[in-house]
N, C-alpha and C. Protein backbone atom coordinates (compact mmCIF):
# COMPACT_ATOMS: atom_id res chain seq x y z
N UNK A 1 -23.71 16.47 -5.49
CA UNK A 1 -22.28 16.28 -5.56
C UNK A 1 -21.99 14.84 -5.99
N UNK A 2 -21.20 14.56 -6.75
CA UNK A 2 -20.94 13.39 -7.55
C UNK A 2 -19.76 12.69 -6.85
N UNK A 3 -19.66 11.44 -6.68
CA UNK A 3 -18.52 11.35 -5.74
C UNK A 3 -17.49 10.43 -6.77
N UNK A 4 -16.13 10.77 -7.15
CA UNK A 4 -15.55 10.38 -8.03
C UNK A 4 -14.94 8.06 -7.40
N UNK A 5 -15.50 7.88 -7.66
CA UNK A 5 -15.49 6.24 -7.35
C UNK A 5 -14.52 4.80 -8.18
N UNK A 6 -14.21 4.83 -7.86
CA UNK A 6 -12.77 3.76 -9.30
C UNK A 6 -13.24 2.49 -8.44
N UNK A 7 -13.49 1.71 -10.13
CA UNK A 7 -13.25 0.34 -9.93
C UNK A 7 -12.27 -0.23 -9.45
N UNK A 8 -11.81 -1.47 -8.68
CA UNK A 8 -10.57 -1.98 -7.86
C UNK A 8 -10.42 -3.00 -8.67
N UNK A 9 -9.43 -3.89 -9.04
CA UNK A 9 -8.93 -4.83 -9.16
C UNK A 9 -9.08 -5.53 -8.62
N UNK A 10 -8.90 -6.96 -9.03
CA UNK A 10 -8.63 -8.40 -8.03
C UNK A 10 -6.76 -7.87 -7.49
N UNK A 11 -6.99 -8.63 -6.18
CA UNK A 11 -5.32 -8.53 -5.76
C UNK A 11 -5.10 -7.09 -5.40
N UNK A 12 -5.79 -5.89 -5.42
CA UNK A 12 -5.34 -4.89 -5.09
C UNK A 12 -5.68 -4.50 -3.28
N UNK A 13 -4.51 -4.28 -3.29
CA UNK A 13 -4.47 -3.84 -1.71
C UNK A 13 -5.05 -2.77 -1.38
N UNK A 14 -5.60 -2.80 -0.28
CA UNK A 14 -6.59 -1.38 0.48
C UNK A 14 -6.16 -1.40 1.96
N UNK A 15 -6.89 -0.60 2.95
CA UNK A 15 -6.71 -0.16 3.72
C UNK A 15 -8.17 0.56 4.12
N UNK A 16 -8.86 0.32 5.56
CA UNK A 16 -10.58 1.14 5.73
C UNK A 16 -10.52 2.07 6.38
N UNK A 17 -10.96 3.28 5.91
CA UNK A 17 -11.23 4.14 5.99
C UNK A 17 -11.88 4.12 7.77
N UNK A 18 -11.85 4.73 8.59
CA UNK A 18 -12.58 4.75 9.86
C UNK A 18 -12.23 3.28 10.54
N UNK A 19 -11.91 2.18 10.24
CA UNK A 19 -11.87 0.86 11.02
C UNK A 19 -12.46 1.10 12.09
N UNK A 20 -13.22 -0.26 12.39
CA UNK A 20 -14.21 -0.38 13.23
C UNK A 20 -13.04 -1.87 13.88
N UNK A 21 -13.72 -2.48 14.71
CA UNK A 21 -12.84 -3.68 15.80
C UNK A 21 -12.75 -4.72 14.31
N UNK A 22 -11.65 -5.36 14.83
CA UNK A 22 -11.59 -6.35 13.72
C UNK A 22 -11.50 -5.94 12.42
N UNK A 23 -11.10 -4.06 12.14
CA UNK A 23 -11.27 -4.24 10.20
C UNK A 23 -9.93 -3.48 10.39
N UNK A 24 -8.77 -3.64 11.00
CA UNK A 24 -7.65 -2.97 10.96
C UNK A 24 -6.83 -3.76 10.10
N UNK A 25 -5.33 -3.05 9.69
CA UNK A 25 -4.89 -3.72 8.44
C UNK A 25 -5.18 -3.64 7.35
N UNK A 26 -4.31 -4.40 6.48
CA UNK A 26 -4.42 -4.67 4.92
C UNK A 26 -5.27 -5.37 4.81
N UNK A 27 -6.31 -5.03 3.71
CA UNK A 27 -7.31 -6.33 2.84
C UNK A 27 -7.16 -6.25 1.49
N UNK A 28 -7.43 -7.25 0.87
CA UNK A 28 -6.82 -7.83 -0.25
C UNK A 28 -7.93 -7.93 -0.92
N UNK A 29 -8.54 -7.27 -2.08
CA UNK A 29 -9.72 -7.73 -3.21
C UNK A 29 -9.97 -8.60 -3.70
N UNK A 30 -10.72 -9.26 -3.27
CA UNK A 30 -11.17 -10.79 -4.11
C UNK A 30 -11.82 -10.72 -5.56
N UNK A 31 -12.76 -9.64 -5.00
CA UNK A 31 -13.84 -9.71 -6.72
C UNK A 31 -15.07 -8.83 -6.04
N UNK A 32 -15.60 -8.29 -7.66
CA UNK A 32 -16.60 -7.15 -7.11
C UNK A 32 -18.10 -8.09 -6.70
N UNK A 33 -18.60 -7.96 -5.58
CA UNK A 33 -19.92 -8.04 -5.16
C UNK A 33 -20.84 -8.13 -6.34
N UNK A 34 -21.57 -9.10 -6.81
CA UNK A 34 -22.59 -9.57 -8.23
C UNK A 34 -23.58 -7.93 -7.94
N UNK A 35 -24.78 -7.28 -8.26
CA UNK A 35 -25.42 -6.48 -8.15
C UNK A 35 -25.72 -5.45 -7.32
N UNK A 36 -24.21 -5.03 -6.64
CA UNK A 36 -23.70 -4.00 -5.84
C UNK A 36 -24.31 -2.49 -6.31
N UNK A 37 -24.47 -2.09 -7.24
CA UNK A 37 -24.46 -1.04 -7.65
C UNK A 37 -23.35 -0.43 -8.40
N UNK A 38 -23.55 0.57 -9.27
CA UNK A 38 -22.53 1.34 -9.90
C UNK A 38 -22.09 2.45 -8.90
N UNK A 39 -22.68 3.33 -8.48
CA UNK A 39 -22.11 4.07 -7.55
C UNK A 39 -21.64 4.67 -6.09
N UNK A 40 -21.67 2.86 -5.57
CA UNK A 40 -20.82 2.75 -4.49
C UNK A 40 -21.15 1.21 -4.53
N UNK A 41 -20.21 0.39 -5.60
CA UNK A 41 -20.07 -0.55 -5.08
C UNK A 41 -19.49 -1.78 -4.22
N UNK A 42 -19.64 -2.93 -3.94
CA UNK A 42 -19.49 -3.57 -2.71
C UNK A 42 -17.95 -4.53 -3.10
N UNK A 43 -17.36 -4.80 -2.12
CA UNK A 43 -16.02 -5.49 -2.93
C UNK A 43 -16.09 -6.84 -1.74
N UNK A 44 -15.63 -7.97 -2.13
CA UNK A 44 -15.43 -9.29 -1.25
C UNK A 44 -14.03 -8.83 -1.08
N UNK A 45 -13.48 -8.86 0.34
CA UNK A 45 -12.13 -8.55 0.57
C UNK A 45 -11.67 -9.80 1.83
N UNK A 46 -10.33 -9.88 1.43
CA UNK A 46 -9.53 -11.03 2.60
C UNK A 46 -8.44 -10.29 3.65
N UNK A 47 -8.68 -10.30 4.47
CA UNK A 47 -7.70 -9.64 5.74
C UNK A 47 -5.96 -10.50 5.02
N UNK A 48 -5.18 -9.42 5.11
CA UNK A 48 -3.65 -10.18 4.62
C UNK A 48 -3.24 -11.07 6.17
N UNK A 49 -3.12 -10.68 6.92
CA UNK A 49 -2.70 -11.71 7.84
C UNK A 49 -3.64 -12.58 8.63
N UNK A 50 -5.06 -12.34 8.76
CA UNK A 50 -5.88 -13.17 9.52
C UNK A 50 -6.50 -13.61 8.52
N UNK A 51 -6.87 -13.52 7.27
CA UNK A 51 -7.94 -14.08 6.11
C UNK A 51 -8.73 -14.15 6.27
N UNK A 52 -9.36 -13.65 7.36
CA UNK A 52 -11.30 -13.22 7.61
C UNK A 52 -11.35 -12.25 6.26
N UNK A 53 -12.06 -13.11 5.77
CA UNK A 53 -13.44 -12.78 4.96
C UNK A 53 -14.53 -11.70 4.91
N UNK A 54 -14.70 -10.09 4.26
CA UNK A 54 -15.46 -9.31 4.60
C UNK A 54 -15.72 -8.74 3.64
N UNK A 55 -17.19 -8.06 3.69
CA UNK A 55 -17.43 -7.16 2.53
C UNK A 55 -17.71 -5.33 2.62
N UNK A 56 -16.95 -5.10 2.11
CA UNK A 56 -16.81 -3.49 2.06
C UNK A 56 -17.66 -2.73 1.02
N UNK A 57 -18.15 -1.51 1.20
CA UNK A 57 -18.20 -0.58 -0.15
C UNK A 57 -17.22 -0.30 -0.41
N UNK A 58 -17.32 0.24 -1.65
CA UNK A 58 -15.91 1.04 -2.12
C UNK A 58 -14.92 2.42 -1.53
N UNK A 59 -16.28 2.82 -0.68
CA UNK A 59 -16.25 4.79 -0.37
C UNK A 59 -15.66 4.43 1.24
N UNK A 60 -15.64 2.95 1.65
CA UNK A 60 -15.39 2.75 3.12
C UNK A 60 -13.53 2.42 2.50
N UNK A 61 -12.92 1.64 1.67
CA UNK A 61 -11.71 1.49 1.12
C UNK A 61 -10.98 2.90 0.18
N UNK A 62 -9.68 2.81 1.05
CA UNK A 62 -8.61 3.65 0.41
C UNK A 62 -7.22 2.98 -0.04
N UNK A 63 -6.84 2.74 -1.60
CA UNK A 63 -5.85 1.85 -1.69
C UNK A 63 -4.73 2.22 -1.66
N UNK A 64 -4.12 0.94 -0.97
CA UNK A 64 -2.84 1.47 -0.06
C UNK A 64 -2.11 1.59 -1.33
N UNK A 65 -0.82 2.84 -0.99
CA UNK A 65 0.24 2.75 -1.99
C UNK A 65 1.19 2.58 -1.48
N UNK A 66 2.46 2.02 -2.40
CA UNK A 66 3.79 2.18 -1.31
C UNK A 66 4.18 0.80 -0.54
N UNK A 67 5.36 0.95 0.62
CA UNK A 67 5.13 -0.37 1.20
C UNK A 67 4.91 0.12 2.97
C-alpha cells in the first residue's frame, strides 16, 4: 500500500497527529530535514506559542486549514 505523502512548505501550519506531552498545538515548518527520505520525510518544526524546536515525520503532521 502506497501512502499518498505531500511535500510541506516553509511557514506552513500543521497540527500532530496522536500528540504525545509537550507536542500539542500549532507548529510551524521551518525546512525539510537534509537526508530524511522521500517517503516519509522528516520536517524541523517551531511550536507557534512556546517555540520549542522539534522534529516530526511527515505521516505524524496534518495541515491545519482554516482558522
Amino acid at each position: 500500500m502506497k501512502k499518498d505523502i505531500s511535500i510541506l512548505e516553509n511557514k506552513t501550519e500543521v497540527r500532530i497527529k496522536s500528540p504525545g506531552p509537550g507536542e500539542r498545538g500549532v507548529w510551524v515548518v521551518i525546512g525539510r530535514v537534509n537526508n530524511s527520505g522521500s517517503d516519509d520525510p522528516a520536517y524541523d518544526v517551531i511550536n507557534d506559542k512556546t517555540g520549542r524546536r522539534r522534529i516530526f515525520r511527515r505521516s505524524r503532521m496534518e495541515v491545519k486549514r482554516g482558522t
